[in-house]
Protein backbone atom coordinates (compact mmCIF):
# COMPACT_ATOMS: atom_id res chain seq x y z
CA UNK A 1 0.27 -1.91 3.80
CA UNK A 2 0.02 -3.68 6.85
CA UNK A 3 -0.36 -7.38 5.82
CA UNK A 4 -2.15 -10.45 7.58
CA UNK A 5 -1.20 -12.96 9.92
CA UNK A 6 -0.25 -16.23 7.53
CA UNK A 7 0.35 -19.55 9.09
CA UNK A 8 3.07 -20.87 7.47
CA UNK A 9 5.25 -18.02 8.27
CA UNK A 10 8.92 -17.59 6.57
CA UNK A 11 11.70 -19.51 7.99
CA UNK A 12 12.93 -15.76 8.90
CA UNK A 13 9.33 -15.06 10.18
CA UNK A 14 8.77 -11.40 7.89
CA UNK A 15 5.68 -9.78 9.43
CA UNK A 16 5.31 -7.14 7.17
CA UNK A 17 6.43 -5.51 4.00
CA UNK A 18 6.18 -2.12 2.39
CA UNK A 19 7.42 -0.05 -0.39
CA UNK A 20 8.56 3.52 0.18
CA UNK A 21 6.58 6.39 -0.91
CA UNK A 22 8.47 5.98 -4.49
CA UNK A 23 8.43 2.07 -4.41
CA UNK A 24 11.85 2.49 -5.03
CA UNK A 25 13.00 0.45 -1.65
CA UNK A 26 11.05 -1.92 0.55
CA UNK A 27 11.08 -2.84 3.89
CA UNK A 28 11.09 -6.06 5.78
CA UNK A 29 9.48 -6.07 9.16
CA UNK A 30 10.57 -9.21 10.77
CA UNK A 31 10.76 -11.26 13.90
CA UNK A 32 14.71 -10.33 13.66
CA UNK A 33 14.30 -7.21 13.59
CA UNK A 34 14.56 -5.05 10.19
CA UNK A 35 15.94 -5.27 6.66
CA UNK A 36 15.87 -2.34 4.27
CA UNK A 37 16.04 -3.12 0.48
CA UNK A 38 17.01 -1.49 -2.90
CA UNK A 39 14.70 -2.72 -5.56
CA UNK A 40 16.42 -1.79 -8.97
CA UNK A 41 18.83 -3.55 -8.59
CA UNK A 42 17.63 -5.75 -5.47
CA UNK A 43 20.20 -5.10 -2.84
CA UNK A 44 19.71 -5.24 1.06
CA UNK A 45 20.74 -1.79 1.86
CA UNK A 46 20.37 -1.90 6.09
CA UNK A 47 20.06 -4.11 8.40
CA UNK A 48 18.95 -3.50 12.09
CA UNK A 49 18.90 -6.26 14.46
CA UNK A 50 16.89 -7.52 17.09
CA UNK A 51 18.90 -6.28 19.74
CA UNK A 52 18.33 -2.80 18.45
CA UNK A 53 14.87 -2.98 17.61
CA UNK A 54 12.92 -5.76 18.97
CA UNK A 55 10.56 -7.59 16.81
CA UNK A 56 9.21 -5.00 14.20
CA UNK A 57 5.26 -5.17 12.51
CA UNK A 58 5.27 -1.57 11.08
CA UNK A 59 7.95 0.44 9.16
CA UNK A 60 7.66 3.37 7.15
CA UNK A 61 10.64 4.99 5.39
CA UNK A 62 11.03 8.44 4.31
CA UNK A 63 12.35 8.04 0.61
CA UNK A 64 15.87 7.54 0.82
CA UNK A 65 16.07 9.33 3.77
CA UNK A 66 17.82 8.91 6.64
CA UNK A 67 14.56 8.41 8.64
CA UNK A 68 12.25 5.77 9.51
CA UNK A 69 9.02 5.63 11.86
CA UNK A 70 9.01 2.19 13.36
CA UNK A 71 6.05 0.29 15.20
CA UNK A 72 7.32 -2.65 17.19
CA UNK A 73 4.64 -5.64 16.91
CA UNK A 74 5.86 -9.47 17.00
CA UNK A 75 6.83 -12.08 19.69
CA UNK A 76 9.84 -10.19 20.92
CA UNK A 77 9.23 -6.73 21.58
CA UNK A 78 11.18 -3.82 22.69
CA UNK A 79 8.51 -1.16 22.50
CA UNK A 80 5.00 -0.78 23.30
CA UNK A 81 2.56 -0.96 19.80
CA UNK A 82 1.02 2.12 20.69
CA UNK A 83 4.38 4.28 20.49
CA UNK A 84 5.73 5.51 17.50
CA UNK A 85 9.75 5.69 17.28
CA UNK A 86 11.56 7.57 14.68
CA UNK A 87 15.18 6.36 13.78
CA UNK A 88 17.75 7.70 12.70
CA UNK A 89 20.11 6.11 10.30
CA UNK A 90 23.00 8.52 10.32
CA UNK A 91 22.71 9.23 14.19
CA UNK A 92 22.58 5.47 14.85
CA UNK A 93 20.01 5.97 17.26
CA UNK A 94 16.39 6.71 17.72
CA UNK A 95 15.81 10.95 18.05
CA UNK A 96 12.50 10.67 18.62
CA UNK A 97 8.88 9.38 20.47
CA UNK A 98 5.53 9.40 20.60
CA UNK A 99 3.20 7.17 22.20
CA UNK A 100 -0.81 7.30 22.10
CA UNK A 101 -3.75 6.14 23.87
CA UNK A 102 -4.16 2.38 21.79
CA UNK A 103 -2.27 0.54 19.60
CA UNK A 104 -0.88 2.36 16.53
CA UNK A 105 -2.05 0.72 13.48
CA UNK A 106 -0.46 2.71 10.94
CA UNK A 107 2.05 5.29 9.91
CA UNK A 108 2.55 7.36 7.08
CA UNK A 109 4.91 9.97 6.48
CA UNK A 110 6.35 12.57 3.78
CA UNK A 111 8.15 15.11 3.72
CA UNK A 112 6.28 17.90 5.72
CA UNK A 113 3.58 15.68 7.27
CA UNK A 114 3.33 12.59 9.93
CA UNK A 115 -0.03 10.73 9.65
CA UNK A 116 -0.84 7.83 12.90
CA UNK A 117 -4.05 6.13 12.43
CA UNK A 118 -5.35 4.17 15.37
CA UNK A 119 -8.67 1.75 15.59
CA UNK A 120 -11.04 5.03 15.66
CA UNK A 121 -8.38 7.79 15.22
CA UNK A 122 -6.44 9.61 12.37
CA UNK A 123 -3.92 12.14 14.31
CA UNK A 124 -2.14 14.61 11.55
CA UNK A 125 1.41 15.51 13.09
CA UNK A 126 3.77 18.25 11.22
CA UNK A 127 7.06 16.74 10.01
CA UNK A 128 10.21 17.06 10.50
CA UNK A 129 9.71 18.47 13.94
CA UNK A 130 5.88 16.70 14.66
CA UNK A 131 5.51 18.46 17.69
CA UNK A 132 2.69 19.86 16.64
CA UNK A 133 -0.28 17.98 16.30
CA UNK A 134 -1.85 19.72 13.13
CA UNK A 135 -5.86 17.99 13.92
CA UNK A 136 -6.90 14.21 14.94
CA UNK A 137 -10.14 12.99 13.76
CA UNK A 138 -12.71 10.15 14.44
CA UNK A 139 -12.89 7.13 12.42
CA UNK A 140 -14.92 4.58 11.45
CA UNK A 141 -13.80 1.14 13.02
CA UNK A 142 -10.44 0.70 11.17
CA UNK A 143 -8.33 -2.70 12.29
CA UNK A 144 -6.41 -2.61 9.55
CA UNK A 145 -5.40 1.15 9.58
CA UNK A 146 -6.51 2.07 6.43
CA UNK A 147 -4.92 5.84 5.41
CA UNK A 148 -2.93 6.65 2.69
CA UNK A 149 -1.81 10.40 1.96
CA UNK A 150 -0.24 12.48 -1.23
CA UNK A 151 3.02 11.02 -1.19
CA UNK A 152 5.00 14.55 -2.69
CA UNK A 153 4.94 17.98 -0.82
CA UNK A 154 4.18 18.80 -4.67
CA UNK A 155 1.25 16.56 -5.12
CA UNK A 156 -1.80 18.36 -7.35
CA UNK A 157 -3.87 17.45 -4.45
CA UNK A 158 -2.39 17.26 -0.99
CA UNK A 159 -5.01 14.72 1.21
CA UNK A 160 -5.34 11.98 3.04
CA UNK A 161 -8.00 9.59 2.94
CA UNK A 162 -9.42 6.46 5.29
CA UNK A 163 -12.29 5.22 5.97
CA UNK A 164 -15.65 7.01 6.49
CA UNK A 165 -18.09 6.84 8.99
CA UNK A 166 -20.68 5.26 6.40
CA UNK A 167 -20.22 1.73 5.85
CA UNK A 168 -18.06 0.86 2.41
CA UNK A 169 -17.13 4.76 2.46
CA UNK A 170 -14.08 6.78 1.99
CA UNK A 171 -13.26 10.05 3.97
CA UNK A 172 -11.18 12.33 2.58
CA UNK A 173 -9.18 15.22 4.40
CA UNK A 174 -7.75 18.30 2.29
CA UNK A 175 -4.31 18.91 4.35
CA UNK A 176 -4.21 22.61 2.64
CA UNK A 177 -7.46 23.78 3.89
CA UNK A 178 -6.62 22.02 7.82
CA UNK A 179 -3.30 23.55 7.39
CA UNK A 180 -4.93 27.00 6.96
CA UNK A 181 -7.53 26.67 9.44
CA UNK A 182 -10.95 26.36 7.49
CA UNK A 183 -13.21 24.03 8.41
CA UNK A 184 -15.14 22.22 6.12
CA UNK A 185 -17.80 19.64 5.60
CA UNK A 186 -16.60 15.94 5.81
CA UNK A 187 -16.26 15.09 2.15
CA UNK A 188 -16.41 11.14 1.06
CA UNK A 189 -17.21 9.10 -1.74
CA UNK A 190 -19.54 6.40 -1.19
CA UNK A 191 -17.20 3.34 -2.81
CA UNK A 192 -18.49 0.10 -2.13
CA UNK A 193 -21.81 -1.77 -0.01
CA UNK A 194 -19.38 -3.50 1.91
CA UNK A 195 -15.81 -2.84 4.85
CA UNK A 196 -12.96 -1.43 2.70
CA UNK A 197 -10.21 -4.05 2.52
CA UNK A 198 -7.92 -1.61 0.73
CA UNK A 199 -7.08 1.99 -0.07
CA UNK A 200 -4.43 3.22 -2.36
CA UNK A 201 -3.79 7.07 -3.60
CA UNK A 202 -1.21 7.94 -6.82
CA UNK A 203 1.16 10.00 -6.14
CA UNK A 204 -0.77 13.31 -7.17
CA UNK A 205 -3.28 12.51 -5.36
CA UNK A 206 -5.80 13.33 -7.79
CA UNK A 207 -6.82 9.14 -7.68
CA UNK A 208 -7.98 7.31 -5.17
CA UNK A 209 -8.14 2.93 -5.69
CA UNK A 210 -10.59 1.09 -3.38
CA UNK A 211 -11.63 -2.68 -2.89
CA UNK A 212 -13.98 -3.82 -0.52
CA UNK A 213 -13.70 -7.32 2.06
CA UNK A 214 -15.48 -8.80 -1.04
CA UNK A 215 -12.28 -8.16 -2.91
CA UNK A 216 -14.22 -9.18 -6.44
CA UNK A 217 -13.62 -5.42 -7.71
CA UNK A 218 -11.80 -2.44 -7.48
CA UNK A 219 -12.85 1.07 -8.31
CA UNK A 220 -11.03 3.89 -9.37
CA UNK A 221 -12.40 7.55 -8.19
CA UNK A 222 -11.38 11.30 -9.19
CA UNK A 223 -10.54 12.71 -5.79
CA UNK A 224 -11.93 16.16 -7.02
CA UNK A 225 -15.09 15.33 -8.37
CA UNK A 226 -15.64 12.41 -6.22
CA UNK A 227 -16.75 10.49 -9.46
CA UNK A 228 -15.95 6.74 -9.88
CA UNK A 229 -13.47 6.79 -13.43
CA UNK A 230 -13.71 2.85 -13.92
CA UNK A 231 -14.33 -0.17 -12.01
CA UNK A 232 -12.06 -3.05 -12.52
CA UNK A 233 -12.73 -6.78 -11.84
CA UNK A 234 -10.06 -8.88 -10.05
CA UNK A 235 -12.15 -11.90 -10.32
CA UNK A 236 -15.83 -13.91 -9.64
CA UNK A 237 -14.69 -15.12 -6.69
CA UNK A 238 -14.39 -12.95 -3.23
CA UNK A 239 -11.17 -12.80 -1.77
CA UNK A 240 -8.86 -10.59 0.01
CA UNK A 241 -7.34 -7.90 -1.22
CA UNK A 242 -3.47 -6.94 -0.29
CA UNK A 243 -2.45 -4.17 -1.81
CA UNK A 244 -3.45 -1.74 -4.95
CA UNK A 245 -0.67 0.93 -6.44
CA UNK A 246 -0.84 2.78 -8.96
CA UNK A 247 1.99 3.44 -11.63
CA UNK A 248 3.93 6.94 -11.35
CA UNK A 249 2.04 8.27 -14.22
CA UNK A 250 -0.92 6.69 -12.75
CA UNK A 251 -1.49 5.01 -16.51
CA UNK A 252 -1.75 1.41 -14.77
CA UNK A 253 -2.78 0.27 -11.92
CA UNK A 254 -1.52 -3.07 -9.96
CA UNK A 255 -3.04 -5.26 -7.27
CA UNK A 256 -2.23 -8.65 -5.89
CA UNK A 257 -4.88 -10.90 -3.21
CA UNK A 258 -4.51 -14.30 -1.63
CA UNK A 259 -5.60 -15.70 -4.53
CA UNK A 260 -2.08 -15.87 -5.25
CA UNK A 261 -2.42 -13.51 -8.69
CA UNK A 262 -1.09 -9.93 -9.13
CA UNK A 263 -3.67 -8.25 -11.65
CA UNK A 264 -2.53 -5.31 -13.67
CA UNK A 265 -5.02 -3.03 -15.33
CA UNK A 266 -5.17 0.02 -17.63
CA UNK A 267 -6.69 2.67 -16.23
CA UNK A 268 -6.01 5.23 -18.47
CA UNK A 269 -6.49 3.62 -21.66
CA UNK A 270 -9.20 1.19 -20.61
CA UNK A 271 -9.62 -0.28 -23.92
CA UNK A 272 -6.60 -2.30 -23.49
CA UNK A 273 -8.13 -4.27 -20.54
CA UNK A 274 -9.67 -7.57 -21.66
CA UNK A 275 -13.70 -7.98 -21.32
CA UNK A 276 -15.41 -11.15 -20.38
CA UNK A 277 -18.15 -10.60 -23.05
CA UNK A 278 -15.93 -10.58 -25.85
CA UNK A 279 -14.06 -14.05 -24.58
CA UNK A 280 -17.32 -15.45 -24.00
CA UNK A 281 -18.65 -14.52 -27.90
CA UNK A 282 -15.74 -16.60 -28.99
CA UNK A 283 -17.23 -19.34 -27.23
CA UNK A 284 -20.97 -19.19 -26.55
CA UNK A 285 -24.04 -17.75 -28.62
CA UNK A 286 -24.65 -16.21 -25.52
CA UNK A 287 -25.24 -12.04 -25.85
CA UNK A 288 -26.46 -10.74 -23.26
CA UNK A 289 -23.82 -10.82 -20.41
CA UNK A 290 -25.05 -7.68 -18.26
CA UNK A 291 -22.81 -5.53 -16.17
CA UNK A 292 -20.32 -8.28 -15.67
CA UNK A 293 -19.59 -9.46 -18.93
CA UNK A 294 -19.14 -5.92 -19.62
CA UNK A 295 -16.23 -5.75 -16.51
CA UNK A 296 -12.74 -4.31 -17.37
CA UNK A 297 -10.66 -7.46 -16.86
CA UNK A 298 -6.73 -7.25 -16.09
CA UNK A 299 -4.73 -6.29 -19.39
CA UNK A 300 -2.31 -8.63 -17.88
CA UNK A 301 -1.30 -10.95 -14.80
CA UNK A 302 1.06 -13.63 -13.25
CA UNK A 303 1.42 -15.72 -10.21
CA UNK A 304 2.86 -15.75 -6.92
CA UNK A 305 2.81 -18.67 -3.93
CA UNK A 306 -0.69 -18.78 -3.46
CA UNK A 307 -2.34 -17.71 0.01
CA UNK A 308 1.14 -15.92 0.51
CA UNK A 309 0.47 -12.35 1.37
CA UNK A 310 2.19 -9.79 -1.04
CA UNK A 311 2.95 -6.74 -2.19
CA UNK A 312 2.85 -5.48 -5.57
CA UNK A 313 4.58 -2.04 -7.30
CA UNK A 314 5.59 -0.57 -10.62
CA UNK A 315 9.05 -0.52 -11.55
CA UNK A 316 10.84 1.17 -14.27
CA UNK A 317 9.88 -0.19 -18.15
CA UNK A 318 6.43 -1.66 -18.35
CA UNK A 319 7.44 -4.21 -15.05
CA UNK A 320 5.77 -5.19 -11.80
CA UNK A 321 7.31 -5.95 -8.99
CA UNK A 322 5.71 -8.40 -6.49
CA UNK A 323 7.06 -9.35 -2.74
CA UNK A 324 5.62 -11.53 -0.32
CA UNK A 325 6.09 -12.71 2.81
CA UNK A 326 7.72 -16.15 2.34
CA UNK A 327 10.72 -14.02 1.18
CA UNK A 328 10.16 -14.98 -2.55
CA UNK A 329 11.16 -11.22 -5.12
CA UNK A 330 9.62 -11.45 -8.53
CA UNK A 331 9.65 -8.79 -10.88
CA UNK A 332 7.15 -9.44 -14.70
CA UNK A 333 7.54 -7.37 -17.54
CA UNK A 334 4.28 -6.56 -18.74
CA UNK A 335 3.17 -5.29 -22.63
CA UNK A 336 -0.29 -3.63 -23.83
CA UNK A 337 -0.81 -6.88 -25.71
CA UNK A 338 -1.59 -8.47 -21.98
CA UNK A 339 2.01 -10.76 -22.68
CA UNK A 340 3.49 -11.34 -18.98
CA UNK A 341 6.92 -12.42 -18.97
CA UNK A 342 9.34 -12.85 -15.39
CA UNK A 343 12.54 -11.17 -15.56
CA UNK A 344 13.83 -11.68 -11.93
CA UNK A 345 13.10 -14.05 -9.27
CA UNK A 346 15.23 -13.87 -5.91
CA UNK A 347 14.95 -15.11 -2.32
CA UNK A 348 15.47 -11.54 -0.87
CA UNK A 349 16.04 -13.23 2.75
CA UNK A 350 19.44 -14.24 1.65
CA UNK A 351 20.91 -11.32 0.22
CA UNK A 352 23.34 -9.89 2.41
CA UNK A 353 23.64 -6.07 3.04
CA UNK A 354 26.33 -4.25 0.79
CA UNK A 355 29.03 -1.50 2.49
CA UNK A 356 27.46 1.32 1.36
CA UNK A 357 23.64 2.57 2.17
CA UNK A 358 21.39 4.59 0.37
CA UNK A 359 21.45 7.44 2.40
């Protein structure tokens, strides 16, 4: 997720942060350059400087692989922000390029598929070799790039989805039926009255997490029915969501907003979630609540630096991890009692990269 601008920037200046497609390693997009990192244990795996790369606002790794599409964005660029550069860590140099018509505003990439999405463009590319452009389709407005697509070649569902030409909508693209040639009838799911602020897919692709510029809840939708399976409330107050993901068994789902709180929900057992009308009975003789005392609340959450932009994951045994741009690492542990507890808490920024890679 690409994240925004904040004013009191890192004394390393991080631009942007995101977890690969397992949320197994993160990258740093910085002023500097680039900084790969292991999560489990937290270990800076690569390092590429500025000389190499320029200033860096988009990266998205491959897995473990030894690829990753880069986006140059920052105060001391090497590249254009409308071309798209592959790298190659075990070449040592960049194999590949591709520049379009406006500035590239994201990238997302598995393991047979390349997706760029541009302010009113989604272009589908085939992958390894995307010398092929597969389709390109109009969007909706999208500044912040919006698409997200089945993470495993595997997936249940393989799609991607972004946002729809309706207002508060979201588009979704089946890759298999493109792939063989059948056209089809836009399909979208009508998700929220206002501009989607976020978008977020599990990695079957069978769920799809939205939250609108109102950020005050977030709705989770069957991808194959289109139906909405729950809607979750982050808060009362509006406020701007950074990033949804949803566990690997897609049992929980995580988000974090600059109200400086990462929320974690239950999504498959919703009864575990906390309601407001039930804290409120405790309380007040007060009954009748409506739709938002009856609001699935988080099951659990914890704090970050507050108006820090971050990003949130699952990691291994019930914990969340949650990174942010001042280059503060903090990972909770989490129960189905809603007890938060931190485990870790690093400055990732001054970790220095081991001998080995994870190549």
């Amino acid at each position: 997720m690409k994240l925004p601008a904040i004013a009191d920037m890192s004394r390393k200046d991080v631009i942007n942060i995101r977890f690969n497609q397992d949320q197994g390693c993160f990258a740093s997009c910085m002023e500097t350059g680039l900084r790969i990192y292991n999560v489990e244990p937290l270990v800076e795996k690569a390092h590429y400087d500025v000389e190499l790369m320029g200033s860096v606002a988009q990266c998205e790794m491959l897995y473990r692989t030894n690829i990753l599409a880069i986006v140059s964005g920052g105060s001391r660029t090497k590249f254009a922000d409308n071309t798209l550069l592959l790298y190659d860590d075990c070449a040592k140099k960049f194999v590949l390029e591709l520049t379009f018509n406006s500035s590239i505003r994201a990238v997302r990439l598995k393991r047979d598929k390349l997706v760029v999405a541009l302010l009113t463009q989604i272009h589908v590319f085939s992958f390894p070799t995307p010398t092929q452009r597969l389709f390109s389709i109009e969007t909706r407005t999208n500044p912040k790039g919006l698409c997200e697509m089945s993470p495993l070649v595997s997936a249940e569902r393989q799609i991607v989805v972004f946002p729809g030409h309706n207002l508060g909508s979201v588009q979704i693209v089946d890759l298999a039926s493109t792939e063989n040639g059948v056209s089809s009838a836009p399909i979208w799911i009508p998700a929220h009255k206002n501009e989607l602020a976020c978008i977020a897919l599990n990695q079957q692709g069978t769920r799809i997490a939205t939250a609108s510029i109102q950020g005050t809840l977030i709705r989770v939708w069957d991808s194959i029915s289109r139906t909405k399976l729950v809607e979750l409330r982050r808060g009362s107050d509006p406020a701007n969501v950074q990033c949804i993901n949803f566990s690997n068994d897609s049992d929980y789902l995580c988000c974090s907003s600059d109200k400086g709180t990462v929320h974690i929900f239950a999504i498959k057992n919703t009864n575990l979630n906390r309601k407001m009308s039930y804290v409120l009975s405790k309380i007040t003789n007060f009954g009748l609540l409506g739709n938002y005392g009856d609001s699935q609340w988080a099951l659990a959450n914890f704090t970050v630096p507050p108006e820090c932009a971050c990003v949130c994951a699952f990691g291994p045994n019930n914990s969340v991890i949650a990174i942010c741009l001042d280059g503060t690492f903090h990972k909770y542990v989490f129960n189905n009692d809603g007890n938060c507890n931190r485990e870790a808490f690093d400055q990732y920024l001054d970790i220095c990269e081991e001998d080995d890679n994870i190549y």
